[in-house]
Structure formats: C-alpha cells, structure tokens
C-alpha atoms as a PDB file:
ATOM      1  CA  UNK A   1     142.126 112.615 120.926  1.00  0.00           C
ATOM      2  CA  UNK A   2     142.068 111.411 117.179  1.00  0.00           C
ATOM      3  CA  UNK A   3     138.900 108.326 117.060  1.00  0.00           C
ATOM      4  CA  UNK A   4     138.345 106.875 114.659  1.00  0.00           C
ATOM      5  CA  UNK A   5     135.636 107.960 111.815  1.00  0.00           C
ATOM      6  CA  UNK A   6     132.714 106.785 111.734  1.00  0.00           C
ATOM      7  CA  UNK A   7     131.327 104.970 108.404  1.00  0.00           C
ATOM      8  CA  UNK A   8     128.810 102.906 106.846  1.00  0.00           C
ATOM      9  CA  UNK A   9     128.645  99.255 108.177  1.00  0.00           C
ATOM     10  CA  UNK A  10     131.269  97.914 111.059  1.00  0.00           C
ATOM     11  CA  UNK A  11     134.600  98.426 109.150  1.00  0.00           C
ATOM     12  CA  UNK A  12     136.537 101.531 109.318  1.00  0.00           C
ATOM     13  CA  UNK A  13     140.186 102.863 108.256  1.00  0.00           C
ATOM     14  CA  UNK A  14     141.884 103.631 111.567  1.00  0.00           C
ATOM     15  CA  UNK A  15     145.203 105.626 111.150  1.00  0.00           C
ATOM     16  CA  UNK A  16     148.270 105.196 113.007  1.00  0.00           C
ATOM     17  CA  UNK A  17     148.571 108.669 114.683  1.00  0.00           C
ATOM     18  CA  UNK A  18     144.839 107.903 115.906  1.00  0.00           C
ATOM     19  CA  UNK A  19     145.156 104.400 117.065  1.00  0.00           C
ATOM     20  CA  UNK A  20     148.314 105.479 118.969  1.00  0.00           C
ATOM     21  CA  UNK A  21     146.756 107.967 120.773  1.00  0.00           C
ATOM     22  CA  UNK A  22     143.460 106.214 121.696  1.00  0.00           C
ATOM     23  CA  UNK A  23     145.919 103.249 123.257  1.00  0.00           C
ATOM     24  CA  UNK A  24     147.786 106.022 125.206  1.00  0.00           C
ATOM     25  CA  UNK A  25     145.131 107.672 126.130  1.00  0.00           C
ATOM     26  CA  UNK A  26     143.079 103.999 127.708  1.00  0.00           C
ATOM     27  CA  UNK A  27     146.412 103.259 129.332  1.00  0.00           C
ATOM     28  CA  UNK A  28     147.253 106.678 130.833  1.00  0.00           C
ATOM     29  CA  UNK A  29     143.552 106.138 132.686  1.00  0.00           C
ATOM     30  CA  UNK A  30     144.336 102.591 133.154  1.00  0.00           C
ATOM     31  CA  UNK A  31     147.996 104.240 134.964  1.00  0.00           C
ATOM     32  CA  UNK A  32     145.672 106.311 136.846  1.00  0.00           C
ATOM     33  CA  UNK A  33     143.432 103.914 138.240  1.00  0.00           C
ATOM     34  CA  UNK A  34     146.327 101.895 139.232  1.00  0.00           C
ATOM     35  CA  UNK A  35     148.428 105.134 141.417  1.00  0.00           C
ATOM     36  CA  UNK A  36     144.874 105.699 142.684  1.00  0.00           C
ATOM     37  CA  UNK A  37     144.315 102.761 143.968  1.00  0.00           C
ATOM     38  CA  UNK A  38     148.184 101.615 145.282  1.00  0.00           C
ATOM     39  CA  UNK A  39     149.486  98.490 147.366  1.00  0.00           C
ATOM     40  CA  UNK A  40     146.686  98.494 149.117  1.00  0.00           C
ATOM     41  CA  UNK A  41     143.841  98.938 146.615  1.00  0.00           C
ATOM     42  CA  UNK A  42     145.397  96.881 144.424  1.00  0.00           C
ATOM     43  CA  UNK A  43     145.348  93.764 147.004  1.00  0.00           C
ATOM     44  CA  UNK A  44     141.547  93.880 147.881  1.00  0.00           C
ATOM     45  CA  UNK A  45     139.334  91.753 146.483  1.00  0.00           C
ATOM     46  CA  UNK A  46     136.724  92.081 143.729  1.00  0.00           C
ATOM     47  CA  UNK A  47     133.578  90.462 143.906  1.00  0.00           C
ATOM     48  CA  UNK A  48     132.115  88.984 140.549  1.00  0.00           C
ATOM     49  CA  UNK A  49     135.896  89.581 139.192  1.00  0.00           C
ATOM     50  CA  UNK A  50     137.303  86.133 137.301  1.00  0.00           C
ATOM     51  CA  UNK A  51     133.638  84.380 137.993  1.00  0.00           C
ATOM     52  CA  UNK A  52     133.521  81.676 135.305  1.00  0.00           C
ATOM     53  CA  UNK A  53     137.641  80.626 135.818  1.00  0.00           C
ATOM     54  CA  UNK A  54     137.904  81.397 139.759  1.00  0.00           C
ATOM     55  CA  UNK A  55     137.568  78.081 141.702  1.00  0.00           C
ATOM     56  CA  UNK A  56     134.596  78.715 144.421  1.00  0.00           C
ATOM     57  CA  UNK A  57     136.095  80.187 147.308  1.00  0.00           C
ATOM     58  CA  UNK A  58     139.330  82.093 146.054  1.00  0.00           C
ATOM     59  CA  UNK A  59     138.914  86.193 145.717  1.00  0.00           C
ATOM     60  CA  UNK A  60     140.456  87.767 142.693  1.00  0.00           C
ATOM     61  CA  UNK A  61     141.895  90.998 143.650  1.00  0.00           C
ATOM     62  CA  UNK A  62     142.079  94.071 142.008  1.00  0.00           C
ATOM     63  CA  UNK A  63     145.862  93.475 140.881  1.00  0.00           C
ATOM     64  CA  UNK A  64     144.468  90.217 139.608  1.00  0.00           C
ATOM     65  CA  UNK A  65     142.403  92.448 137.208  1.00  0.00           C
ATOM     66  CA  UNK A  66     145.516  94.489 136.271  1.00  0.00           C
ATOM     67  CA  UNK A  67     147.413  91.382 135.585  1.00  0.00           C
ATOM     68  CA  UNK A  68     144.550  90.065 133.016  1.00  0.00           C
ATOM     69  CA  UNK A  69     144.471  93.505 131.281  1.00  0.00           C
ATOM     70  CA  UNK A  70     148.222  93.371 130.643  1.00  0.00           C
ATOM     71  CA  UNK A  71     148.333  89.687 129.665  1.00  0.00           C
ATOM     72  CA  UNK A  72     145.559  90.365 127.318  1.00  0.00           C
ATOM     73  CA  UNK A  73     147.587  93.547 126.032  1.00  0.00           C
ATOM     74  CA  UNK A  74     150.166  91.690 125.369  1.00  0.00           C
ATOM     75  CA  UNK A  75     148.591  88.909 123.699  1.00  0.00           C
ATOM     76  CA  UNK A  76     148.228  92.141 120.988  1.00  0.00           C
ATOM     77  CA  UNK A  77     152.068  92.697 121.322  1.00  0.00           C
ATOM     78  CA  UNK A  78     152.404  89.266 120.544  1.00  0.00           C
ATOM     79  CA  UNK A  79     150.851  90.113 117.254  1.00  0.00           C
ATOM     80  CA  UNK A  80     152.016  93.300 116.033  1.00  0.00           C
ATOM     81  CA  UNK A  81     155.348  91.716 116.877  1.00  0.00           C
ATOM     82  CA  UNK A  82     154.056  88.412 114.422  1.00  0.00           C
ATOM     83  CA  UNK A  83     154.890  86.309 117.433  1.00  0.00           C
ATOM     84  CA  UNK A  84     153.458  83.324 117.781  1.00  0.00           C
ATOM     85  CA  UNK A  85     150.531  83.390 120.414  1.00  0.00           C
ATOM     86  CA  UNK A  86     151.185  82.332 124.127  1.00  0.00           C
ATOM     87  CA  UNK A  87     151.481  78.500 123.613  1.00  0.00           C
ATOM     88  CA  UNK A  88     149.978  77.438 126.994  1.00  0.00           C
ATOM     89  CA  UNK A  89     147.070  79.597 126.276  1.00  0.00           C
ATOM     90  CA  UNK A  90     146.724  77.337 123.161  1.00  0.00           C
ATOM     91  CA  UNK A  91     143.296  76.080 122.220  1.00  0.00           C
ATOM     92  CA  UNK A  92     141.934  76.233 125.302  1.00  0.00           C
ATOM     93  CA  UNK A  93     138.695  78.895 125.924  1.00  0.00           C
ATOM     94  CA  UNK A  94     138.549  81.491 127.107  1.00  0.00           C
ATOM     95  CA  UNK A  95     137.640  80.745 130.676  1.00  0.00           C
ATOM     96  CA  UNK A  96     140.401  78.281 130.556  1.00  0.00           C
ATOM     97  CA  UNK A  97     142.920  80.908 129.340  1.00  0.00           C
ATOM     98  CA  UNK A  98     141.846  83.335 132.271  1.00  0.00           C
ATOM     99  CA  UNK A  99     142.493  80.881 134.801  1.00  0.00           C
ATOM    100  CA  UNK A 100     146.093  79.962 132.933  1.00  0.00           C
ATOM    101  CA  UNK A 101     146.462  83.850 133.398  1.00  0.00           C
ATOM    102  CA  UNK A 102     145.591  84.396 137.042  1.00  0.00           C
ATOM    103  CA  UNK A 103     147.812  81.011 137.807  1.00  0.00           C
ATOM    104  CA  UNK A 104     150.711  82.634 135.868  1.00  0.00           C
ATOM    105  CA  UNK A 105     150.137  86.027 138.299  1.00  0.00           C
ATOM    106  CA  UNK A 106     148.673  85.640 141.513  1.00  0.00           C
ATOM    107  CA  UNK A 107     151.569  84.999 143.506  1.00  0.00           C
ATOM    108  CA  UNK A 108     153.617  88.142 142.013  1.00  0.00           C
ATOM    109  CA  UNK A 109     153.976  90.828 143.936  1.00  0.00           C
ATOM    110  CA  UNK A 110     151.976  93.596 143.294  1.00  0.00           C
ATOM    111  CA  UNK A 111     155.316  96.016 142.272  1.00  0.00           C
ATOM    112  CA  UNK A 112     155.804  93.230 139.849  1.00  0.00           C
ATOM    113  CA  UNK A 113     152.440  93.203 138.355  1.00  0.00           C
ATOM    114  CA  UNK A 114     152.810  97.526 138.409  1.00  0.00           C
ATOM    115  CA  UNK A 115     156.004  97.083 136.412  1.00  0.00           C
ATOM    116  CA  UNK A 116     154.808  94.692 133.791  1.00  0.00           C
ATOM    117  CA  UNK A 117     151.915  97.170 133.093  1.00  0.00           C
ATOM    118  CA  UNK A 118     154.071 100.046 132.498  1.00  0.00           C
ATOM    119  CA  UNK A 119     156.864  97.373 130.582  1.00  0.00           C
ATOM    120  CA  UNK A 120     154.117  96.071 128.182  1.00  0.00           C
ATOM    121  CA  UNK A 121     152.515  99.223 126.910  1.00  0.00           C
ATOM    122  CA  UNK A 122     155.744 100.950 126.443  1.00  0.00           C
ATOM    123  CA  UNK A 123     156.411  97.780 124.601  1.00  0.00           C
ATOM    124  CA  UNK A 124     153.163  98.250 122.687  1.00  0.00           C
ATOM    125  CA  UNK A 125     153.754 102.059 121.303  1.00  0.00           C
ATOM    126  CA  UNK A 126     157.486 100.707 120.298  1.00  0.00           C
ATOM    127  CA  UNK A 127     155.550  98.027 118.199  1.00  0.00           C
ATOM    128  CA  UNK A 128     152.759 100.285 116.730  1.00  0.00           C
ATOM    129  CA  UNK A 129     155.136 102.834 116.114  1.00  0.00           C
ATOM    130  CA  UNK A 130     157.336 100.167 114.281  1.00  0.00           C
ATOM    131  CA  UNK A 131     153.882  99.495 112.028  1.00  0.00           C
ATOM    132  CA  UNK A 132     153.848 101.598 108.599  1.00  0.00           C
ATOM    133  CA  UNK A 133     150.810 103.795 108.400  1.00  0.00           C
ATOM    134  CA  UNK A 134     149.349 101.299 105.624  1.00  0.00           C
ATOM    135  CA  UNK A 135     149.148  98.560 109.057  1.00  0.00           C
ATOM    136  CA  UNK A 136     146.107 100.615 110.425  1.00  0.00           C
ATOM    137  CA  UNK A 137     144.278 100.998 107.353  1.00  0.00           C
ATOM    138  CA  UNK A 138     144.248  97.427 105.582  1.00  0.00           C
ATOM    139  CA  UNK A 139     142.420  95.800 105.634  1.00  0.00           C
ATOM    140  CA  UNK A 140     139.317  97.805 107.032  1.00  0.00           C
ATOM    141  CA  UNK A 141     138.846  96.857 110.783  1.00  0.00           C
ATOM    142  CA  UNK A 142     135.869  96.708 113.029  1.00  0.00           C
ATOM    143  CA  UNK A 143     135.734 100.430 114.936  1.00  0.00           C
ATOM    144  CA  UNK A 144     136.918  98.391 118.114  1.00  0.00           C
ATOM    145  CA  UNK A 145     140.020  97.609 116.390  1.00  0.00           C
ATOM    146  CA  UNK A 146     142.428  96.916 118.670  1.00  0.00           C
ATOM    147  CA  UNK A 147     139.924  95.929 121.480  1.00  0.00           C
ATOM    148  CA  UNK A 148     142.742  94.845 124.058  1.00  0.00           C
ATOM    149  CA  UNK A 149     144.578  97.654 124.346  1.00  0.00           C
ATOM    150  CA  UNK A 150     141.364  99.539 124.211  1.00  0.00           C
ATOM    151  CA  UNK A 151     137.500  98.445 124.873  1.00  0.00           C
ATOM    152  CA  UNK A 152     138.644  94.925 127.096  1.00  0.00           C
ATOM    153  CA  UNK A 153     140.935  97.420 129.033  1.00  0.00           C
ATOM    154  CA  UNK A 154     138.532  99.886 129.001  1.00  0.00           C
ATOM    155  CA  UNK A 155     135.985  97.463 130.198  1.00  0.00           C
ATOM    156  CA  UNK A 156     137.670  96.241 133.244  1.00  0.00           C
ATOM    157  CA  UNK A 157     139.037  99.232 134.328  1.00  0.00           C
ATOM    158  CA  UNK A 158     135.821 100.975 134.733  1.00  0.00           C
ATOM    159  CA  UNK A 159     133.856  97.918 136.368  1.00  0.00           C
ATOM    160  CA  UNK A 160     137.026  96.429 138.665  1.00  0.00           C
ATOM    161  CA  UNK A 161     139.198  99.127 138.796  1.00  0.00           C
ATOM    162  CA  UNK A 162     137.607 102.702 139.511  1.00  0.00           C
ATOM    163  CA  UNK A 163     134.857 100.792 141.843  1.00  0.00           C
ATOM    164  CA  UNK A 164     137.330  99.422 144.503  1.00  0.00           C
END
C-alpha cells in the first residue's frame, strides 16, 4: 500500500494513486469485518457504542456502527462531489448529528445498511478518481487526510466491529 510520506510538521502532499489505495484498502477490512460478522453479528448489540447520543436504555448494534461509518463516508462524498453538506445534520454537534444518524438507520434492515456500504464507497473511488492528481496535493493536508474514509472508519471498525 502507497501511505503517505512522512514530513516535517502535520501537513503532507498525499497523491491520488496513494489516497485511493489507503481508502480501498480501510474499506476492503471494513467489507471484511462486515461478511465476518453477518445478519447475525451485525444485529447484536455494542456496549459503550453511540454513548453520548443513545437515549439511556436503547442498545446500538453493531449494524448501527456500520451505518455511522457510511454516513460519515459519505458526508466526504458529499464533498469531493462539492455537494452541499447533509442539511438536517446542519449546525447541530456532533452528538446531535450521531443521533440524527442512528434515527435516519435503525429501523433499516440490515441488507439495506450492507448495500449502502458497498453503494457509498464505490461511490467514493468514482469521485476520487474523478479528482485531478493536483486535488490530493493542494493545499498540503494533515497526514489523516481524509479521516472518514480512513482513521474514523478505521477507528470504529477495530473497537465495534472486530470485538463483537
């Protein structure tokens, strides 16, 4: 896999072969966590999952991790595609926006939420692809750069994802 080089202070010049393939690589992990796990993985609960947005009693489930993943991912598609951002996830925080998310998902079947994975990355490599290579190098972005389709993913897959 192509990362990104490392230099001097947070800001780096990603290129668009490398950024591709760190995004397919996180979501081809993030695909395999998902098979792994199946209907039935997918619809057990995770404890700790949605903590600060989750009302007191109700369980977030695994597939209610998915579905924030690929709502956040998209959020990114939004902007490669210069989309406007989600409108009802307008000015509100974060914690706020989760909860907007799990609203918009928990009651989709899990097949559903499988399919909109798979729909919004292959959306997500048409976009980047769609970028000219002068996209991923200017203006210098943090090393994280993009951290939805990479680090947040990354982050949730690992801690809700792999441990059910």
């Amino acid at each position: 896999m192509d990362t990104p080089p490392a230099v001097a202070g947070t800001r780096i010049h990603h290129t668009k072969r490398g950024t591709i393939a760190r995004v397919e690589a996180e979501y081809q992990a993030l695909d395999r966590a998902v098979r792994r796990l199946g209907r039935t993985g997918l619809a057990r609960p995770i404890p700790g999952f949605g903590a600060r947005a989750r009302i007191r009693r109700e369980r977030w489930r695994a597939r209610d991790a998915l579905a924030h993943i690929v709502e956040w991912k998209r959020q990114v598609l939004r902007g490669l595609r210069t989309e406007g951002s989600d409108p009802k996830l307008r000015g509100l925080t974060i914690d706020r926006k989760n909860r907007v998310l799990y609203e918009r998902w928990r009651r989709t079947p899990v097949a559903d939420v499988v399919a909109f994975h798979r729909q919004v990355h292959r959306e997500t490599i048409a976009a980047l692809r769609a970028k000219p290579e002068q996209y991923f190098r200017e203006p210098p972005r943090s090393r994280f750069w993009p951290n939805d389709l990479l680090g947040h993913s990354k982050a949730h897959r690992e801690r809700h994802l792999e441990r059910v």
